[in-house]
Protein backbone atom coordinates (compact mmCIF):
# COMPACT_ATOMS: atom_id res chain seq x y z
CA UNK A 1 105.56 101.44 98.83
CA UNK A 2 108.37 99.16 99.47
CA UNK A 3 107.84 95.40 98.06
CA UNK A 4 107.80 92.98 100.37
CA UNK A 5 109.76 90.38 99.44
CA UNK A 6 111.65 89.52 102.76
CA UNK A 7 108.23 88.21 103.95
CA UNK A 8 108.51 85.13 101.08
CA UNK A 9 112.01 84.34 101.97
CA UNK A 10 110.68 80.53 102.45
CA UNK A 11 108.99 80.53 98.91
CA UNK A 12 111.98 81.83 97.44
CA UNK A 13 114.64 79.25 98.94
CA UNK A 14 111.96 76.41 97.99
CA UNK A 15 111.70 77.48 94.67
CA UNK A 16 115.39 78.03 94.21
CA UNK A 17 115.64 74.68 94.99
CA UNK A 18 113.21 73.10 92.73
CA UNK A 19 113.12 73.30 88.76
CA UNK A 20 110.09 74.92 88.08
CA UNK A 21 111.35 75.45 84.36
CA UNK A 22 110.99 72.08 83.82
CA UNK A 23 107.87 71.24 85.44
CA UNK A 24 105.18 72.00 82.86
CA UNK A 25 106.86 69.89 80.32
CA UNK A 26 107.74 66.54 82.92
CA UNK A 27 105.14 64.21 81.73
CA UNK A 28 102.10 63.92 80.17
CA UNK A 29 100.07 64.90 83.36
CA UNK A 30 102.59 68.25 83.47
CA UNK A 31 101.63 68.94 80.07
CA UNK A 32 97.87 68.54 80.29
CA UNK A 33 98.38 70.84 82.66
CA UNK A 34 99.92 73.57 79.87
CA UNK A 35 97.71 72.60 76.91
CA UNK A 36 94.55 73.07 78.88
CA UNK A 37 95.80 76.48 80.17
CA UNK A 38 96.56 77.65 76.78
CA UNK A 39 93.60 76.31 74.86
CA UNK A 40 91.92 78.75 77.50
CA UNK A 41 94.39 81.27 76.66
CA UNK A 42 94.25 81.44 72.82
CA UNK A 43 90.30 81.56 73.16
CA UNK A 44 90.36 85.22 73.80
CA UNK A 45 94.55 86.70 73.74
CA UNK A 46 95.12 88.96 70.19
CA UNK A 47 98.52 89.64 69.22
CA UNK A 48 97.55 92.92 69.83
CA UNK A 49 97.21 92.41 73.19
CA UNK A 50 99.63 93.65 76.41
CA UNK A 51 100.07 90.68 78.74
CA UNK A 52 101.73 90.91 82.61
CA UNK A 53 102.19 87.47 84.04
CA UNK A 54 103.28 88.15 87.33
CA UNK A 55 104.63 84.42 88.82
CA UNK A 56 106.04 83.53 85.14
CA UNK A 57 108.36 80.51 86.98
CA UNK A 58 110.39 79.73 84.11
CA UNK A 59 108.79 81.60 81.78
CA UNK A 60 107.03 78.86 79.99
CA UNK A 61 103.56 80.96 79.27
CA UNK A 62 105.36 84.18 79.03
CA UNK A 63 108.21 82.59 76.27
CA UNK A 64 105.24 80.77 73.84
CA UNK A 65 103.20 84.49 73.91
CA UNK A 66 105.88 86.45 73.09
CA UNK A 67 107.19 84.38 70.24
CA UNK A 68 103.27 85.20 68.79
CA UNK A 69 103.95 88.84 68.90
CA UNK A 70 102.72 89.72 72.31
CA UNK A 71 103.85 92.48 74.15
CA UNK A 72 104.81 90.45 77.34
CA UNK A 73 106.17 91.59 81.30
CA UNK A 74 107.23 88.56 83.66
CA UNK A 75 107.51 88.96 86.75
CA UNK A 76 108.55 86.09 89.39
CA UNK A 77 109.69 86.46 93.51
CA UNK A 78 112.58 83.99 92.67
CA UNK A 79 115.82 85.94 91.17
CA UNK A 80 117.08 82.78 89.46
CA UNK A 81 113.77 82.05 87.55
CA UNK A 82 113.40 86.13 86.13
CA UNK A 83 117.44 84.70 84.66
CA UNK A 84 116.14 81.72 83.13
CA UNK A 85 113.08 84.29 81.72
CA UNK A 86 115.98 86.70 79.93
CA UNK A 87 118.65 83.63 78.93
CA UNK A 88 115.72 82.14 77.42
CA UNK A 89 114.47 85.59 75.86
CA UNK A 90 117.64 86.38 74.29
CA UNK A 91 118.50 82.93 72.81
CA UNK A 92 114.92 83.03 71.23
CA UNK A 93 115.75 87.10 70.07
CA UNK A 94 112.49 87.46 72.23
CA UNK A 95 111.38 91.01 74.02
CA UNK A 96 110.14 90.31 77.26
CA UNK A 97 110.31 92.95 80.26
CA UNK A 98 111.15 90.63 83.15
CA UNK A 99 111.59 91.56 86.98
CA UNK A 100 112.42 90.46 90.40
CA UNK A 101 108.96 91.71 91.98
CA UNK A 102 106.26 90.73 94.44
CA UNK A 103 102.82 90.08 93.28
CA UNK A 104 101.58 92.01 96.46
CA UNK A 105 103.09 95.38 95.11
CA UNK A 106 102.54 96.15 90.90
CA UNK A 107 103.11 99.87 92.17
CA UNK A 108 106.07 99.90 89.05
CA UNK A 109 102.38 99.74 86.57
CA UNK A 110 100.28 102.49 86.42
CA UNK A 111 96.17 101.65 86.49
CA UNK A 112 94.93 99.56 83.40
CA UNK A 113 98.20 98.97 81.89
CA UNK A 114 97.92 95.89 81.09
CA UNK A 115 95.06 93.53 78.68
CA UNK A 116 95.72 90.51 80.27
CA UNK A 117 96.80 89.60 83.62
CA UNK A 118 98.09 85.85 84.73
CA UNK A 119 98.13 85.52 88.17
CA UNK A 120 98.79 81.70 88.13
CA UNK A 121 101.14 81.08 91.37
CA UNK A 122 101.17 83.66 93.92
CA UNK A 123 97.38 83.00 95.55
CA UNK A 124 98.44 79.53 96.74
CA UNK A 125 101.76 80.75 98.85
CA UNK A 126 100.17 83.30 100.39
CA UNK A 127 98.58 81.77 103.26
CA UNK A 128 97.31 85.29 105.18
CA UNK A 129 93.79 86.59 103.69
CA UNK A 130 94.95 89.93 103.67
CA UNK A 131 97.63 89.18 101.23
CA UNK A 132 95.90 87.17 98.82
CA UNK A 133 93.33 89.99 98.80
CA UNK A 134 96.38 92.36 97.99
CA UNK A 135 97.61 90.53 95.46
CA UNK A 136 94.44 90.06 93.55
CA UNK A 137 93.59 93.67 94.30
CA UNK A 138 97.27 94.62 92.83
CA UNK A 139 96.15 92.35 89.58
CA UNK A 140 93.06 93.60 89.20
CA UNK A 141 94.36 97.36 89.36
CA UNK A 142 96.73 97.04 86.63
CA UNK A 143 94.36 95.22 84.53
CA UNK A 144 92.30 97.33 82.45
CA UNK A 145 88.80 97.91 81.96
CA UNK A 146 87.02 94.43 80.42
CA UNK A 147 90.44 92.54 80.28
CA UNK A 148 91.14 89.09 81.15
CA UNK A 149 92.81 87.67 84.63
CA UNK A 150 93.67 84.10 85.18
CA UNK A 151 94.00 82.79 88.48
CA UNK A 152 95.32 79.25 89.44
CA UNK A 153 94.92 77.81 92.60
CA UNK A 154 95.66 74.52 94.49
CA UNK A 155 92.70 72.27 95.72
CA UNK A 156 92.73 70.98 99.38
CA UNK A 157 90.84 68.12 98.52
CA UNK A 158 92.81 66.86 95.67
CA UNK A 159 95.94 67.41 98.19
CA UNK A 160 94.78 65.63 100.95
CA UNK A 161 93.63 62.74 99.19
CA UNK A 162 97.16 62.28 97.30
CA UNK A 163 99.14 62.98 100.33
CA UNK A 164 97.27 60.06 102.50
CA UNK A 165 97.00 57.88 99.61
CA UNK A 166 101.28 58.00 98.64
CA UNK A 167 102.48 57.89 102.10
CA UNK A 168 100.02 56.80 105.38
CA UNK A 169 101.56 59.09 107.37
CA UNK A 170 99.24 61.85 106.38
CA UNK A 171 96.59 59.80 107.45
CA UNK A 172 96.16 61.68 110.84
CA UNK A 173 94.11 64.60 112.36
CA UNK A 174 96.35 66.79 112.56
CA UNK A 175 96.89 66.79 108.63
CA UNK A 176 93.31 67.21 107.95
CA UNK A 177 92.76 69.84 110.32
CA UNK A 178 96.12 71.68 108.14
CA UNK A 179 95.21 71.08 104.54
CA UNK A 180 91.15 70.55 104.99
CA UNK A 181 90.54 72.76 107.76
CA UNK A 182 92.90 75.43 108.08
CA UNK A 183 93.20 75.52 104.70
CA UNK A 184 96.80 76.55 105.08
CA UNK A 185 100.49 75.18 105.57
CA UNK A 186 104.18 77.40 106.91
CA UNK A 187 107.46 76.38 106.04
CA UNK A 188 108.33 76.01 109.92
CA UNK A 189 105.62 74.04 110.61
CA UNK A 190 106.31 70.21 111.89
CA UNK A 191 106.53 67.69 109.12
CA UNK A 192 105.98 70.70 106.01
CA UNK A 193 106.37 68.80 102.68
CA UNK A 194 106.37 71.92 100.86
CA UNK A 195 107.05 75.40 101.42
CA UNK A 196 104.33 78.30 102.31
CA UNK A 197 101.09 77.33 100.92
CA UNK A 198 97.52 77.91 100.79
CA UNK A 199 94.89 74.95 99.86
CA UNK A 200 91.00 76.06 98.80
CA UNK A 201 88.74 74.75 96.65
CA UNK A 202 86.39 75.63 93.73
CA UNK A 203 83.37 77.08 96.02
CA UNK A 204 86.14 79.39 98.28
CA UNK A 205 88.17 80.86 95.07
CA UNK A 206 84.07 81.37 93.51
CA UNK A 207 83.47 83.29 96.82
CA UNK A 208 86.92 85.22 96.82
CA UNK A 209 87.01 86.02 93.12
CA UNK A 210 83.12 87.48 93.95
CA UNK A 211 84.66 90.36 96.05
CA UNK A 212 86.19 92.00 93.67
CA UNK A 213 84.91 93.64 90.17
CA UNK A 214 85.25 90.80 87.83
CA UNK A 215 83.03 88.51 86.35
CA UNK A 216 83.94 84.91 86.14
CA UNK A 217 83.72 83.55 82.42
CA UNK A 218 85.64 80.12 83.20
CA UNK A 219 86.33 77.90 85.91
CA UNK A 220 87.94 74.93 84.80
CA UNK A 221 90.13 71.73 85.97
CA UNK A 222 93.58 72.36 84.81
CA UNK A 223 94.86 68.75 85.18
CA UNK A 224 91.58 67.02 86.15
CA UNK A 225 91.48 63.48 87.55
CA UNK A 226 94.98 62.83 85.31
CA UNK A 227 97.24 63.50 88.81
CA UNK A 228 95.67 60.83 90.76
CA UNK A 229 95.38 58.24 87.72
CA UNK A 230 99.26 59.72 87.06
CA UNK A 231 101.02 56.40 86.58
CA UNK A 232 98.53 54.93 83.46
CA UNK A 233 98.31 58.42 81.86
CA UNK A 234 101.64 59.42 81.84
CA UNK A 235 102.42 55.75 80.19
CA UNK A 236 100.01 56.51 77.49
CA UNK A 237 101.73 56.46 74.06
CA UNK A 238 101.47 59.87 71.76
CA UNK A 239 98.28 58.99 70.28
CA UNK A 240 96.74 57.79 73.05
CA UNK A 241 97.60 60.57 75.10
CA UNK A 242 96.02 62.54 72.64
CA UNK A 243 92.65 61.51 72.81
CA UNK A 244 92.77 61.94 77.24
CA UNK A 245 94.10 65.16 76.07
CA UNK A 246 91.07 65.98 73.94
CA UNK A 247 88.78 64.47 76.41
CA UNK A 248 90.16 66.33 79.62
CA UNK A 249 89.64 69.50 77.19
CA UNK A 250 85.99 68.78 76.59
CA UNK A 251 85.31 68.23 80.35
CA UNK A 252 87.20 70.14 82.43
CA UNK A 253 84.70 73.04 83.25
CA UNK A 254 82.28 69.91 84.74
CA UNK A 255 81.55 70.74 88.24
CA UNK A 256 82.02 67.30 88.99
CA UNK A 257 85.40 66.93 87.63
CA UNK A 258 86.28 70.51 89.74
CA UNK A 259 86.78 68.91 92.82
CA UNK A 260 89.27 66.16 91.71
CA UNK A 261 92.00 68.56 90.43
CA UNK A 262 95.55 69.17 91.66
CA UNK A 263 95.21 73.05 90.16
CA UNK A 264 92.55 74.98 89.63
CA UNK A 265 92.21 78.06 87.30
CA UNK A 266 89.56 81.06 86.99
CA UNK A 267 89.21 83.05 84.19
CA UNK A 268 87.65 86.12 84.91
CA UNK A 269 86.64 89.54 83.27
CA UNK A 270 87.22 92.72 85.05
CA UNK A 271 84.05 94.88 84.78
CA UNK A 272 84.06 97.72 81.96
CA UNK A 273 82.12 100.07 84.57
């Protein structure tokens, strides 16, 4: 089956264009964002165990697992970022497998290759059904029996509400019928601030995730209501930080607190039957 990459030409250019490497260690907000994930991580990931992420970006979840002994594949649509993944790699003395590769087509992995599965990026640029159900599918296949997948996800909510609160201009119909109702946004459409992308929220990736044979364990609030209080938390000193830090941690999986999220991630075991 041929990988169909040509298809995400508009991701790829957008991405190429923005430093994703960076992003997860910006500001404090960036980095809630990567301590929550991996407190969820290192609940349940062995050193024993064999990990694909298949959107790495810049490798930054790939990179820390690895240097604990992991047996670690990256994959990542952009060229430049699966560089970054092997620079990195090397100047680290690091083994990572790392690929150009659509998260649409694993067909290089046999079934139940893999422990752990990230799938923390491709679900929210893939704005056709079909394909998120593909690439999910593709995640799921590779996974084997009773492992671990994470899947992140963007929440239409949390974007509408940031978009019409920085700039008025997205305070028209025609946005809320693209982010709330539709659900979904393409590169050539008038006005795009982004690239490709795909906005749910917690009860439509509940009802997605339920179609397929995995059993959710966590559903949690990567960043929580830090993005839209942004400006006071990323000003918090060390110490201070800290203790939001430890707070968001003890919270996020609140219903409440769901809702109010930039990204959203799943954690979900694939059934042993």
């Amino acid at each position: 089956m041929e990988t169909p990459v040509s298809s995400m030409k508009d991701v790829i250019r957008a991405y190429e264009m923005y430093d994703e490497d960076k992003r997860l260690e910006a500001d404090n907000v960036r980095r809630l964002e990567f301590m929550t994930t991996l407190v969820y991580m290192n609940k349940y990931l062995k050193e024993s165990d064999k990990v694909l992420d298949v959107a790495a970006g810049g490798g930054a979840y790939a990179l820390y697992y690895a240097a604990r002994g992991l047996d670690v594949t990256a994959l990542d649509i952009t060229p430049s970022y699966v560089d970054i993944i092997r620079r990195k790699a090397k100047a680290q003395n690091l083994k990572i497998e790392s690929f150009a590769n659509d998260a649409r087509d694993l067909s290089m992995f046999p079934d139940e290759t893999f422990d752990v599965v990230f799938c923390m990026g491709p679900i929210y640029h893939l704005v056709s059904d079909a394909d998120r159900r593909r690439a999910l599918a593709e995640s799921l296949r590779v996974l084997k029996r009773g492992g671990l997948i994470y899947v992140a996800y963007i929440n239409k909510f949390f974007t509408f509400a940031h978009l019409a609160t920085q700039n008025k201009q997205f305070l028209q119909e025609k946005w809320y019928q693209t982010i709330i109702e539709r659900g979904a946004m393409k590169s050539d459409d008038p006005d795009c601030f982004w690239t490709d992308a795909w906005f749910s929220n917690p009860s439509e990736m509940e009802a997605l995730m339920a179609d397929f044979p995995a059993r959710i364990l966590h559903h949690l609030a990567q960043d929580g209501t830090a993005r839209m209080l942004a400006e006071r938390i990323n000003d918090l000193r060390p110490e201070y930080f800290n203790r939001w830090a430890d707070y968001h941690i003890r919270t996020c999986e609140e219903p409440s607190i769901l809702g109010s999220s930039n990204h959203g991630l799943i954690i979900a075991k694939k059934h042993d039957w």
